[in-house]
C-alpha atoms as a PDB file:
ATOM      1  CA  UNK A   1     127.654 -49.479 -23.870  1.00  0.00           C
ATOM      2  CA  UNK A   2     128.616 -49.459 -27.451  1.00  0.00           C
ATOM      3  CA  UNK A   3     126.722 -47.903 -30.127  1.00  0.00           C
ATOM      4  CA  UNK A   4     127.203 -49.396 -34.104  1.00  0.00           C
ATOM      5  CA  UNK A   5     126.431 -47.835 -37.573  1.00  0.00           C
ATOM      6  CA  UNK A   6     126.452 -50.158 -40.548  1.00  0.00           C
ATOM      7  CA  UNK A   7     126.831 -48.138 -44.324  1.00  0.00           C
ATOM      8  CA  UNK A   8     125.329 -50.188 -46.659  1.00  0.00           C
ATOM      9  CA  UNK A   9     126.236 -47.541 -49.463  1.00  0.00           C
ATOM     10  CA  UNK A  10     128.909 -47.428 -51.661  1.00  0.00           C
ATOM     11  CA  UNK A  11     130.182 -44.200 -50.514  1.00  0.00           C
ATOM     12  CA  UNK A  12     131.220 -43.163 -46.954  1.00  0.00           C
ATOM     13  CA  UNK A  13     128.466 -42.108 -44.454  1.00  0.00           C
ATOM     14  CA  UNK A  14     128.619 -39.376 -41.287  1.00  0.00           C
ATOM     15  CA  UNK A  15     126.279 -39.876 -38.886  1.00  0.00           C
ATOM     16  CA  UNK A  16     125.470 -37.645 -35.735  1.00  0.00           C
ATOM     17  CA  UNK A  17     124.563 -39.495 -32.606  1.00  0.00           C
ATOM     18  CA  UNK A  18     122.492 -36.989 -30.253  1.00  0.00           C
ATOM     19  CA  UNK A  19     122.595 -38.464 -26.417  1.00  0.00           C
ATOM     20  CA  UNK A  20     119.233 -37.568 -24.849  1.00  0.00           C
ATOM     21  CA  UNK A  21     119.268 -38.012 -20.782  1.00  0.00           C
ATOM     22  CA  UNK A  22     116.040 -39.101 -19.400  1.00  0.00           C
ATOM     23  CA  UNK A  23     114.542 -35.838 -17.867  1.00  0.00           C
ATOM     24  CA  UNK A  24     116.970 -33.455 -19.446  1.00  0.00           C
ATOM     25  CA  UNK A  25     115.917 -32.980 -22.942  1.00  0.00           C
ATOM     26  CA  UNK A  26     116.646 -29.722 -22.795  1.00  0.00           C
ATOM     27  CA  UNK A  27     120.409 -29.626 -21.872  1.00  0.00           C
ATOM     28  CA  UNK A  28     121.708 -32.107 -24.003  1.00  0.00           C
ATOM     29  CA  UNK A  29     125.229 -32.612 -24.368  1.00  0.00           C
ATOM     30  CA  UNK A  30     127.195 -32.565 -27.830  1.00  0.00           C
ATOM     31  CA  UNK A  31     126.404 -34.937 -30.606  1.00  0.00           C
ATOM     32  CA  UNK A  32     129.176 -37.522 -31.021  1.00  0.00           C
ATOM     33  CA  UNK A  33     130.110 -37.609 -34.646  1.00  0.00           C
ATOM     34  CA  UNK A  34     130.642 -40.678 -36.829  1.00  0.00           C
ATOM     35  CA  UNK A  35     131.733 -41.905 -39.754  1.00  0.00           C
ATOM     36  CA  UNK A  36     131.716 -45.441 -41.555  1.00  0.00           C
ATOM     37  CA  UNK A  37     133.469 -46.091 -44.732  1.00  0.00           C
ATOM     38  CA  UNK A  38     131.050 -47.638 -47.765  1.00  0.00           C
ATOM     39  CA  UNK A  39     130.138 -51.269 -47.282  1.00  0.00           C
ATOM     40  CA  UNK A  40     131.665 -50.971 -43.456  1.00  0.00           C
ATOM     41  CA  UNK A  41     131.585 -50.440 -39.645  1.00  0.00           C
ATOM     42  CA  UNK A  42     131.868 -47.686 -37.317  1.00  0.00           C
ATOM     43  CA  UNK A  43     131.973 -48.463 -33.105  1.00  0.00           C
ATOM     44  CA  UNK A  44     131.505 -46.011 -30.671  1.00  0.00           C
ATOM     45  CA  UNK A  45     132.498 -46.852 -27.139  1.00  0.00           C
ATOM     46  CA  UNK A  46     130.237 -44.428 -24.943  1.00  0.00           C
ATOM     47  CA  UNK A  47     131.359 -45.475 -21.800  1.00  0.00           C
ATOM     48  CA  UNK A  48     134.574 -43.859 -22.274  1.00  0.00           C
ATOM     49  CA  UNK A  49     133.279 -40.363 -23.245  1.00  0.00           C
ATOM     50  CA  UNK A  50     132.306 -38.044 -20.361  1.00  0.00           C
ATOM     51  CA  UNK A  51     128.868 -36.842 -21.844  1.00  0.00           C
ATOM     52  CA  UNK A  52     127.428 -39.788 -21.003  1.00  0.00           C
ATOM     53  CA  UNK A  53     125.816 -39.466 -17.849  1.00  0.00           C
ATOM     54  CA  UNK A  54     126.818 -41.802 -15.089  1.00  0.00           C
ATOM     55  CA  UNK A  55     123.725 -42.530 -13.858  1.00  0.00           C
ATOM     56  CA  UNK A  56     120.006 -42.771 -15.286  1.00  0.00           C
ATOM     57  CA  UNK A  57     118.795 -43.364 -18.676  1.00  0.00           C
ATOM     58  CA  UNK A  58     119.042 -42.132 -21.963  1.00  0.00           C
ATOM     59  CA  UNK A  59     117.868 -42.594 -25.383  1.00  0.00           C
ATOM     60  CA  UNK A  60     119.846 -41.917 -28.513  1.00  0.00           C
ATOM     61  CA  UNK A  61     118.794 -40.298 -31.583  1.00  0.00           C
ATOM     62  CA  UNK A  62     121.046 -41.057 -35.131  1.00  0.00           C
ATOM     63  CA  UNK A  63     120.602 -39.203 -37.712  1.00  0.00           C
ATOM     64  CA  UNK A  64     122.645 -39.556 -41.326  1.00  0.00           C
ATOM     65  CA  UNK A  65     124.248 -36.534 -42.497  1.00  0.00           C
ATOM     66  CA  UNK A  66     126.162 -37.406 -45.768  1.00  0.00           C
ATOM     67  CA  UNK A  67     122.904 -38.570 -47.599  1.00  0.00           C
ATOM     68  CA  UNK A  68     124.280 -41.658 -47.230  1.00  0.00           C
ATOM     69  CA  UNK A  69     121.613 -43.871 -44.856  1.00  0.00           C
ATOM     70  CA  UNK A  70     122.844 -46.160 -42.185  1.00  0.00           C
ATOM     71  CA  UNK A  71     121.876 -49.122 -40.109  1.00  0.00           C
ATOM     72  CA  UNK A  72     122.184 -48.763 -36.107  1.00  0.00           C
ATOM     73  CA  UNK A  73     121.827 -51.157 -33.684  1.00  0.00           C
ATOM     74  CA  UNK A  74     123.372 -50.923 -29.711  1.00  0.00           C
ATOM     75  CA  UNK A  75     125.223 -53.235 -27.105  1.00  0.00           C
ATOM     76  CA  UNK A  76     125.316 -53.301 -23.743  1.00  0.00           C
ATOM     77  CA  UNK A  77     127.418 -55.437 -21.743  1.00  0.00           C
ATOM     78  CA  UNK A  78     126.846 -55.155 -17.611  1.00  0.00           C
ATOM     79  CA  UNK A  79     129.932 -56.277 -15.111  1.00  0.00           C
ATOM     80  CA  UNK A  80     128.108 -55.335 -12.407  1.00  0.00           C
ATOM     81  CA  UNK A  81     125.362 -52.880 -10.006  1.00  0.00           C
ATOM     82  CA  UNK A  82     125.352 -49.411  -8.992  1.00  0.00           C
ATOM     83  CA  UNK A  83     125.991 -48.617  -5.277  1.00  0.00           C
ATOM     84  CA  UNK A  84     123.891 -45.289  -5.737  1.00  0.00           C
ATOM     85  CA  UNK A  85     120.848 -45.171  -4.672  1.00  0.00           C
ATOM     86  CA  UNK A  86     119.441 -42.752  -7.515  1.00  0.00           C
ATOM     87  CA  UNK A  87     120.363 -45.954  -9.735  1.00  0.00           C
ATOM     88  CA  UNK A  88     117.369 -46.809 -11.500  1.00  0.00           C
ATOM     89  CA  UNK A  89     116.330 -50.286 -12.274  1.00  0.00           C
ATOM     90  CA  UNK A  90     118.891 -51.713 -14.716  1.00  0.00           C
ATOM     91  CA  UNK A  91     122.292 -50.617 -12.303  1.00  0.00           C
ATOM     92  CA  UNK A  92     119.951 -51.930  -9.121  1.00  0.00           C
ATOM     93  CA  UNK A  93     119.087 -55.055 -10.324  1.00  0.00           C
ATOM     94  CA  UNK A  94     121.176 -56.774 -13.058  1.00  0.00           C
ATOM     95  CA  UNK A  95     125.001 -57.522 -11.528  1.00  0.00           C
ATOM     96  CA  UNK A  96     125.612 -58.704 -15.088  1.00  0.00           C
ATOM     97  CA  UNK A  97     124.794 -59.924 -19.065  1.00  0.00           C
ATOM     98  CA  UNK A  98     124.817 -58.853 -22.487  1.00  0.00           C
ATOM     99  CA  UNK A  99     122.572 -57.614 -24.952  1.00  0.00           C
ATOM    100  CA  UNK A 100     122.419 -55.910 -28.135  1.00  0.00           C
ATOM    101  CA  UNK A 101     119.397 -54.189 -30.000  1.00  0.00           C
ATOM    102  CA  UNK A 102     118.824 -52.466 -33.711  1.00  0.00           C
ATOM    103  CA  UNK A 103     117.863 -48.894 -33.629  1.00  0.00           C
ATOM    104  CA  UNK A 104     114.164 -48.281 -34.391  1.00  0.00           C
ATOM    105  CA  UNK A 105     113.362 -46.491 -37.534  1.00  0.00           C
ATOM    106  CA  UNK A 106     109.552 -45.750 -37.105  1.00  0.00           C
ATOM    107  CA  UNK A 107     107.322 -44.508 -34.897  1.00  0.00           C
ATOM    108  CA  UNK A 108     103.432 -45.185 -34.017  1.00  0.00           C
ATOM    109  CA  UNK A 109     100.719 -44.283 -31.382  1.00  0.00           C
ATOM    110  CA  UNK A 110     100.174 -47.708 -30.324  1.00  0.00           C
ATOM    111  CA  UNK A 111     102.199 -50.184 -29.499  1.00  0.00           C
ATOM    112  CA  UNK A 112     102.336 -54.033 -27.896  1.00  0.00           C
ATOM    113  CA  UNK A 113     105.035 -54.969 -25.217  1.00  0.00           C
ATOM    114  CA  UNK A 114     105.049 -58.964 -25.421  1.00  0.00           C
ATOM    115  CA  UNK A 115     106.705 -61.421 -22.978  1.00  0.00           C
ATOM    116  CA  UNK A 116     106.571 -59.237 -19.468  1.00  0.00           C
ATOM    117  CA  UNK A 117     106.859 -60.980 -15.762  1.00  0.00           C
ATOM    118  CA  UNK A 118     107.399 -59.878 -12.671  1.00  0.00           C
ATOM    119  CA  UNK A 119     108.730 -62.048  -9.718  1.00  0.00           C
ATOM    120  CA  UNK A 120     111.816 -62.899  -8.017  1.00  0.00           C
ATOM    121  CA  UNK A 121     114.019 -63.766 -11.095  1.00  0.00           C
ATOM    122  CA  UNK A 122     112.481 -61.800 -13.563  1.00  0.00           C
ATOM    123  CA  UNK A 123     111.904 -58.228 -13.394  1.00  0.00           C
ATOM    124  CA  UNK A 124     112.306 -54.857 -15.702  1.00  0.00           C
ATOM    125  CA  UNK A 125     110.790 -51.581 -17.435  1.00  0.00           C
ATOM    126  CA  UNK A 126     109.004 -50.483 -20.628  1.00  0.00           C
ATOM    127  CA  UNK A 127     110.903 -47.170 -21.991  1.00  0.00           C
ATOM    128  CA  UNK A 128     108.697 -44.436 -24.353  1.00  0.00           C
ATOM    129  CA  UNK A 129     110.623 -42.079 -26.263  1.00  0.00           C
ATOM    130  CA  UNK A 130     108.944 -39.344 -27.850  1.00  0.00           C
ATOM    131  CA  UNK A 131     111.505 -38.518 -31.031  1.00  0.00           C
ATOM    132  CA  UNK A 132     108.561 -35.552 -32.485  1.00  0.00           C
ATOM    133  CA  UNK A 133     108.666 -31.500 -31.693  1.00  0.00           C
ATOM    134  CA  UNK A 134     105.746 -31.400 -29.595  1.00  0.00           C
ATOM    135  CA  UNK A 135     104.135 -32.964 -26.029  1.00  0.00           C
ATOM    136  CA  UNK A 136     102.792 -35.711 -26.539  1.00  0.00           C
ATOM    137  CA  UNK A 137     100.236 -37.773 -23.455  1.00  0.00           C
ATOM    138  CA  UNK A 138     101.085 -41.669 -23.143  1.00  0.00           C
ATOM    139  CA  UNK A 139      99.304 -44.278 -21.308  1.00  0.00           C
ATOM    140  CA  UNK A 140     100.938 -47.740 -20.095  1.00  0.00           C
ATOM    141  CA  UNK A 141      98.908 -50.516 -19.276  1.00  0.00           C
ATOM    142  CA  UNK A 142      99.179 -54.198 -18.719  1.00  0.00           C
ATOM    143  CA  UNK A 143      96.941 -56.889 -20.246  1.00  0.00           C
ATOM    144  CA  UNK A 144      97.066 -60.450 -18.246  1.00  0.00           C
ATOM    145  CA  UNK A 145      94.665 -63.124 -19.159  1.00  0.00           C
ATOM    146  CA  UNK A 146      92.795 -60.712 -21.478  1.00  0.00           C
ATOM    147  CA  UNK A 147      92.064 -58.245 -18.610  1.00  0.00           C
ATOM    148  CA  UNK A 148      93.319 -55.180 -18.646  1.00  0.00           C
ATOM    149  CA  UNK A 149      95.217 -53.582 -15.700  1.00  0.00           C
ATOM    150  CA  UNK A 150      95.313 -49.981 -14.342  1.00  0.00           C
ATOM    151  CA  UNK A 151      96.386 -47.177 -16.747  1.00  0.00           C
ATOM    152  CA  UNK A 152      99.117 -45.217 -15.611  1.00  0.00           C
ATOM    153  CA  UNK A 153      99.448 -41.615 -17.692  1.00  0.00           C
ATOM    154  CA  UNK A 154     102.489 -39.583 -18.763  1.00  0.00           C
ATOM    155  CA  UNK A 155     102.545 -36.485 -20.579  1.00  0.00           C
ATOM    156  CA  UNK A 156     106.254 -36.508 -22.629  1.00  0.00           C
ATOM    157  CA  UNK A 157     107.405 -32.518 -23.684  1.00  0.00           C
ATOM    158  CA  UNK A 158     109.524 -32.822 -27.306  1.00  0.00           C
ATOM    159  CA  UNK A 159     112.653 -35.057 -27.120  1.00  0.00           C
ATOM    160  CA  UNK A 160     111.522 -36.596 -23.558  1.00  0.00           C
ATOM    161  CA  UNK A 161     111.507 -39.806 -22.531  1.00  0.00           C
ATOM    162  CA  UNK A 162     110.265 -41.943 -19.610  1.00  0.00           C
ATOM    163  CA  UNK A 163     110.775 -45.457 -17.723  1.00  0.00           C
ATOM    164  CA  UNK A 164     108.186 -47.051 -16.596  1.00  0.00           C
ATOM    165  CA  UNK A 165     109.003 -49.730 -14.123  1.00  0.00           C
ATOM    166  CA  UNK A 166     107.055 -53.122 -14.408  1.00  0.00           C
ATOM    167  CA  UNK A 167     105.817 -52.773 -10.869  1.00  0.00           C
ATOM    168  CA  UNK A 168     103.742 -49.507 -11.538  1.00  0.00           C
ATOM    169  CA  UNK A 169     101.769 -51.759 -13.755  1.00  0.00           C
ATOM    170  CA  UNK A 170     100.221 -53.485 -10.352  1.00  0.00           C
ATOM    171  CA  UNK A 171      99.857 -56.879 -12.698  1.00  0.00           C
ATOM    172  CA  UNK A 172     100.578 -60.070 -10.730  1.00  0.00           C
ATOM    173  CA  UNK A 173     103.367 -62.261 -10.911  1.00  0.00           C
ATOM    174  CA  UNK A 174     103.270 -64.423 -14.400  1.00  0.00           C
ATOM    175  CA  UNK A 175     103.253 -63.861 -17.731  1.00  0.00           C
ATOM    176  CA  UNK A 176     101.753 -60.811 -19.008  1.00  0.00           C
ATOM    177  CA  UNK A 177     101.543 -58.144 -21.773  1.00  0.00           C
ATOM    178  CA  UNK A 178     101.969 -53.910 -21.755  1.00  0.00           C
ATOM    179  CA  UNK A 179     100.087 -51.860 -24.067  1.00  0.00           C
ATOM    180  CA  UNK A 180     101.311 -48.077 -24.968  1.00  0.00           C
ATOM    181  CA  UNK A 181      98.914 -45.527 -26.215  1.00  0.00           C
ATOM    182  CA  UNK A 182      99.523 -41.846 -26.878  1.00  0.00           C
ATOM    183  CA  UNK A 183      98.372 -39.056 -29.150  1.00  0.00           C
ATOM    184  CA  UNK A 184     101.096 -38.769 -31.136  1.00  0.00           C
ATOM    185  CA  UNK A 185     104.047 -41.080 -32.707  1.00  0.00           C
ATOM    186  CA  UNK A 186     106.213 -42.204 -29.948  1.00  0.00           C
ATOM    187  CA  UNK A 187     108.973 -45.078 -29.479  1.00  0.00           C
ATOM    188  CA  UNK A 188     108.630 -48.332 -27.558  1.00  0.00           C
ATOM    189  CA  UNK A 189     111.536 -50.597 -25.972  1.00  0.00           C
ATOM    190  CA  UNK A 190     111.287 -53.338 -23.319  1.00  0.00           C
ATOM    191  CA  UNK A 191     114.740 -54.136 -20.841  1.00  0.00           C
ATOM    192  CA  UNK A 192     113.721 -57.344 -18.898  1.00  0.00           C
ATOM    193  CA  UNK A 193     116.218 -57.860 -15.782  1.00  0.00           C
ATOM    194  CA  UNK A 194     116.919 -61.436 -14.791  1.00  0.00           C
ATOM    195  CA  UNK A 195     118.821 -60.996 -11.444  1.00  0.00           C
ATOM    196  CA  UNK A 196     119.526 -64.756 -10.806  1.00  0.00           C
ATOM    197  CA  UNK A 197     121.424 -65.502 -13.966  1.00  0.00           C
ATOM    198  CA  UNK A 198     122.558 -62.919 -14.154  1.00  0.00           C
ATOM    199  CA  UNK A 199     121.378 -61.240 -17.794  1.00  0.00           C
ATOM    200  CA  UNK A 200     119.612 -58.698 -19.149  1.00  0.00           C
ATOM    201  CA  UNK A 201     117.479 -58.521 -22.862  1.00  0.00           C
ATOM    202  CA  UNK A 202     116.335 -54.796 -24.569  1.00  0.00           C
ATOM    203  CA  UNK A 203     113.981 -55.266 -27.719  1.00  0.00           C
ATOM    204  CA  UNK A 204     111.894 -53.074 -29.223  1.00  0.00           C
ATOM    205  CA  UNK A 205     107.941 -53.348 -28.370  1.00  0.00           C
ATOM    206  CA  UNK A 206     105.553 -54.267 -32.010  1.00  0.00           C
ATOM    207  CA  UNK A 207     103.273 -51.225 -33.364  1.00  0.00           C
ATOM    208  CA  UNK A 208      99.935 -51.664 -33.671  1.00  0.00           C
ATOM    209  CA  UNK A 209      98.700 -50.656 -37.017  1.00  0.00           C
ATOM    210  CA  UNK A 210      95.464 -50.579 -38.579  1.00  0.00           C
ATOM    211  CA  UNK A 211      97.835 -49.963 -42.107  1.00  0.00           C
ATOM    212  CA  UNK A 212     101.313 -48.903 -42.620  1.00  0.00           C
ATOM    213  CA  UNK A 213     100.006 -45.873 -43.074  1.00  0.00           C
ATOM    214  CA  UNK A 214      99.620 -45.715 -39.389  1.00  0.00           C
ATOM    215  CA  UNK A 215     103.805 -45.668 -39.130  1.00  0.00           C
ATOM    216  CA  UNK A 216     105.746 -42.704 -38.990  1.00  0.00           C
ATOM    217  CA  UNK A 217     109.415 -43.076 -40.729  1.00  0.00           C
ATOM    218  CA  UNK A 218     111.954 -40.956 -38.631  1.00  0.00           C
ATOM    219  CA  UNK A 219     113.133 -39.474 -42.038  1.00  0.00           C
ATOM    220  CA  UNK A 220     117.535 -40.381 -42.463  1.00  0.00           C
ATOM    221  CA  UNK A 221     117.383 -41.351 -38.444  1.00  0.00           C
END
């Protein structure tokens, strides 16, 4: 896993990168620090560093320090499954592929998860991340040939995150579509597993706005 920052600036930018385990918002580990010079790139190999925890998720929260904004984006490149059996399913499913995704630099209530399927080749999660300072309730639910599926409910403390595996949705096998709702501004991302390749894809989901109004910009993050 590699995480980028782009400075579009003409002067140099720091950046703090804030690791946030799934589950463990409240003991999270040191920041890693960057810095890009003006019109550059800065690279930060995580899997190298020992705050990254070897197993489970985590989100990643960038905020710019220097005044200076930045652009983010993330890779991940899999050579293979976890043994463990507290993997969850990215490590138990993919035995390989690449992907890379730009950070997300709003946050909404509602939100659309496009291009879902569950069956033997294709399989994944929809991710929530709640970047405000207090709880926040989410619901996920899938929408398949304009029917909608059984809610399930998640109630995400400040910083928090959760996966929610594409199986807990209960929609049958085809195409098919996830809705997120919550009372308050959270974050939406979609990792779709394809086991048979193998390869993996993370993109973020689409907020659904009555106005732009409806968006709220993480500030310098």
């Amino acid at each position: 896993e590699r995480l980028v920052i782009m400075n579009p600036s003409d002067v140099e930018a720091d950046a703090a990168a804030q690791l946030v385990p799934f589950g463990a918002a409240d003991v999270m580990p040191e920041p890693f620090e960057m810095a890009a010079p003006p019109r550059r790139y800065s690279v930060l190999d995580l899997d190298s560093d020992s705050r990254v925890p070897p197993v489970g998720y985590h989100a990643i929260d960038i905020e710019a320090l220097s005044g200076a904004e930045v652009v983010a984006g993330r890779s991940l490149n899999v050579t293979g499954g976890s043994a463990s059996d507290e993997a969850p399913a990215l490590r138990g499913l993919a035995t390989g592929g690449t992907t890379a995704s730009p950070g997300i630099a709003v946050a909404a209530s509602d939100w659309l998860v496009a291009g879902l399927a569950r069956s033997d080749a294709i399989n994944g999660t929809v991710f929530v991340h709640n970047p405000g300072n207090r709880v926040v309730t989410v619901s996920v639910v899938a929408r398949a040939d304009g029917e909608l599926g059984q809610a399930v409910s998640y109630e995400l403390p400040q910083g928090e995150s959760v996966a929610v595996d594409l199986d807990s949705l209960g929609a049958a096998e085809g195409p098919f579509a996830a809705e997120v709702h919550a009372d308050g501004a959270v974050v939406v991302e979609r990792l779709l597993v394809f086991p048979d390749v193998p390869d993996i894809s993370l993109q973020s989901g689409v907020p659904l706005l009555a106005s732009l109004e409806d968006l709220v910009v993480l500030g310098a993050n």
